[in-house]
C-alpha atoms as a PDB file:
ATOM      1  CA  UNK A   1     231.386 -50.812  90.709  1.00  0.00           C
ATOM      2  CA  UNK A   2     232.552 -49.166  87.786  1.00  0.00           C
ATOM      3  CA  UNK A   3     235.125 -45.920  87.774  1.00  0.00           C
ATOM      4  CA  UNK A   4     233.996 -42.712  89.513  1.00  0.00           C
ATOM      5  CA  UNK A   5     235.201 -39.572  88.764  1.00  0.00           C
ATOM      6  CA  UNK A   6     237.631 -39.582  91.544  1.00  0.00           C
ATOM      7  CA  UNK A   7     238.938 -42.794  90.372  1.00  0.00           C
ATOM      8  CA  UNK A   8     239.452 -41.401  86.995  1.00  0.00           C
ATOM      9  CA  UNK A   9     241.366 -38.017  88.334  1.00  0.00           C
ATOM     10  CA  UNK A  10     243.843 -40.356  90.368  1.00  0.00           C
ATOM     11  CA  UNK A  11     244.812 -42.670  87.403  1.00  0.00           C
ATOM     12  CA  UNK A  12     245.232 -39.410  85.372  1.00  0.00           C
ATOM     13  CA  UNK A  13     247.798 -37.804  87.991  1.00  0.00           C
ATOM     14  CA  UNK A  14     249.576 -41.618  88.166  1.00  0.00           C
ATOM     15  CA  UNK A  15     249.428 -41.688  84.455  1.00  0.00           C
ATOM     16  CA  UNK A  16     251.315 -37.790  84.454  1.00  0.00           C
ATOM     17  CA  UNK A  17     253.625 -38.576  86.952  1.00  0.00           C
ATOM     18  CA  UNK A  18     254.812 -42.140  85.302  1.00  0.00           C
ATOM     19  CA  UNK A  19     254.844 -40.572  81.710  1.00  0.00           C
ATOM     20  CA  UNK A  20     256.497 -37.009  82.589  1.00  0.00           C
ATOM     21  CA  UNK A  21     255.609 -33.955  81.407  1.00  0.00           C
ATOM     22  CA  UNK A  22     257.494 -34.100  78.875  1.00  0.00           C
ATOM     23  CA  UNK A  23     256.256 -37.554  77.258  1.00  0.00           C
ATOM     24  CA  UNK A  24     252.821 -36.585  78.411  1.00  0.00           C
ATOM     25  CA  UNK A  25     252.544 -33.522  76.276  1.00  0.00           C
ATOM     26  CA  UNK A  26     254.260 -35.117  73.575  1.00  0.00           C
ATOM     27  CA  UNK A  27     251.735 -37.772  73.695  1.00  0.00           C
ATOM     28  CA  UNK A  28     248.859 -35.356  73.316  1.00  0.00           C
ATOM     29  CA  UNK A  29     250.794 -33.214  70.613  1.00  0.00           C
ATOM     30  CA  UNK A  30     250.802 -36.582  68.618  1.00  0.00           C
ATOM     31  CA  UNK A  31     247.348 -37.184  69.342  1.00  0.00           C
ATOM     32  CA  UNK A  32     246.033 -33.636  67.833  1.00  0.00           C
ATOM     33  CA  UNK A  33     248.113 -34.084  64.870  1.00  0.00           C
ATOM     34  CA  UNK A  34     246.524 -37.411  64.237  1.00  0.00           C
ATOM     35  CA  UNK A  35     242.999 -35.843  64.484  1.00  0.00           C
ATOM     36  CA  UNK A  36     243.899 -33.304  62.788  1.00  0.00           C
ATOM     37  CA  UNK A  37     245.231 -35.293  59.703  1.00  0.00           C
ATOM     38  CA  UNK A  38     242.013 -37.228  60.045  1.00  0.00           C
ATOM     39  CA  UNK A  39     239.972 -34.374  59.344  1.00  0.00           C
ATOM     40  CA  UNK A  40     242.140 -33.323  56.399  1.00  0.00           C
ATOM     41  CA  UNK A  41     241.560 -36.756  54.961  1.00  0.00           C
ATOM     42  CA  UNK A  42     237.661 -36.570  55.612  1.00  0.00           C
ATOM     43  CA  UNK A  43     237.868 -33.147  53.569  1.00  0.00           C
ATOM     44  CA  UNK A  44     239.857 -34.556  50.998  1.00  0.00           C
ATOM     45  CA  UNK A  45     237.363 -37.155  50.395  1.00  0.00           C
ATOM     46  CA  UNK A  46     234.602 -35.235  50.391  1.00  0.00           C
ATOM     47  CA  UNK A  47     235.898 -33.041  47.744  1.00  0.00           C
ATOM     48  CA  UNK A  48     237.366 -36.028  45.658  1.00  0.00           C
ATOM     49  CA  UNK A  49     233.668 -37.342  46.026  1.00  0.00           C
ATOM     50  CA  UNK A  50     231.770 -34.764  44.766  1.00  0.00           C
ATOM     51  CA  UNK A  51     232.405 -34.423  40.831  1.00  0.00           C
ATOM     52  CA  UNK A  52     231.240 -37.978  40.367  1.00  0.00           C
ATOM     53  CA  UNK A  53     228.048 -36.398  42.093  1.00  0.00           C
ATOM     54  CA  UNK A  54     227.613 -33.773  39.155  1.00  0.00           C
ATOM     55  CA  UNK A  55     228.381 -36.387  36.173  1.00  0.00           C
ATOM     56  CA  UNK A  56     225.551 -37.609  34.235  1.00  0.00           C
ATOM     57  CA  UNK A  57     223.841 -40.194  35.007  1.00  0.00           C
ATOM     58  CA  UNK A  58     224.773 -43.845  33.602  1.00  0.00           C
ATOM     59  CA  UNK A  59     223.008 -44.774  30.226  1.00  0.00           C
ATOM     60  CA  UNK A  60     220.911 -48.292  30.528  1.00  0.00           C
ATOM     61  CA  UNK A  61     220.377 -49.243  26.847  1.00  0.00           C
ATOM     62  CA  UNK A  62     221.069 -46.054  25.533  1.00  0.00           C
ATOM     63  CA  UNK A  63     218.761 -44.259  27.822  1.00  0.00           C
ATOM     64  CA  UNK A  64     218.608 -42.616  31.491  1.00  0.00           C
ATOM     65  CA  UNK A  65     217.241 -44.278  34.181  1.00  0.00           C
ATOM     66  CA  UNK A  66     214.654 -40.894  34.616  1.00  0.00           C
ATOM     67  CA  UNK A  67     213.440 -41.800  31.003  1.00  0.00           C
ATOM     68  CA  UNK A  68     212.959 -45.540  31.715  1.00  0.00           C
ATOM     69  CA  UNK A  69     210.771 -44.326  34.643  1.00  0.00           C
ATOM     70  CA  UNK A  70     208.675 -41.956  32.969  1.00  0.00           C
ATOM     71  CA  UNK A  71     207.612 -44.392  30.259  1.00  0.00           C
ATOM     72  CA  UNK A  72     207.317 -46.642  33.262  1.00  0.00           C
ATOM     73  CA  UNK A  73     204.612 -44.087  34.550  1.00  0.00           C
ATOM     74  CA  UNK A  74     203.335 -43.398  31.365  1.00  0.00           C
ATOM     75  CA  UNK A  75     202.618 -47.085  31.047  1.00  0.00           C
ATOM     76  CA  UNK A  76     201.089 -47.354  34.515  1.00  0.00           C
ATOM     77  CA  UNK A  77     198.992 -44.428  34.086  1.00  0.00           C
ATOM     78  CA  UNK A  78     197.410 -45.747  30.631  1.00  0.00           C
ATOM     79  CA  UNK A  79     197.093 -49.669  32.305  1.00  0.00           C
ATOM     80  CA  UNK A  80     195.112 -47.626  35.077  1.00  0.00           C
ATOM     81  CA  UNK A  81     193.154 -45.512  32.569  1.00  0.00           C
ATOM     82  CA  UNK A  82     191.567 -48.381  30.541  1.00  0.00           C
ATOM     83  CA  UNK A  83     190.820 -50.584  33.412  1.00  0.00           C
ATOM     84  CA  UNK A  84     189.211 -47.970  34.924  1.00  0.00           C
ATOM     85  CA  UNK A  85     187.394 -47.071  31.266  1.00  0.00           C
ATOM     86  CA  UNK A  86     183.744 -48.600  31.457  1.00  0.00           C
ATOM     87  CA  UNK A  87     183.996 -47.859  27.741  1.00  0.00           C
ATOM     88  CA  UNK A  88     186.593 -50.103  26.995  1.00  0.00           C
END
């Protein structure tokens, strides 16, 4: 029961004729300009966005987060190493 194409194509000429031409175009005039302002703000962004993509990284105790995972790593690896040492 929902709208079939034909349905749709005879509120469009209702919509056309009640509107105008006139209003009608208008209408859709006003509607590119908003998607086109949209887009413009979506660029915008995007470009206000990406030099806090290039700035270094924020400092946790006076170090990078890449150094506080390697000596994670390096910590893991030697844990690993001397419980895997039958030496030890």
């Amino acid at each position: 029961m929902g709208l079939s194409l034909p349905h749709i194509l005879i509120l469009a000429v209702v919509a056309a004729l009640l509107l105008g031409g006139g209003r009608f175009s208008a209408l859709m005039g006003d509607v590119a300009k908003g998607v086109k302002n949209f887009k413009k703000g979506m660029a915008d962004e995007e470009h206000a966005a990406s030099p806090t993509l290039t700035s270094p990284a924020p400092l946790i105790e006076g170090r990078t987060a890449a150094d506080i995972i390697a000596e994670h790593e390096r910590t893991k690896a030697a844990a690993a190493q001397t419980s895997n040492d039958p030496a030890a």
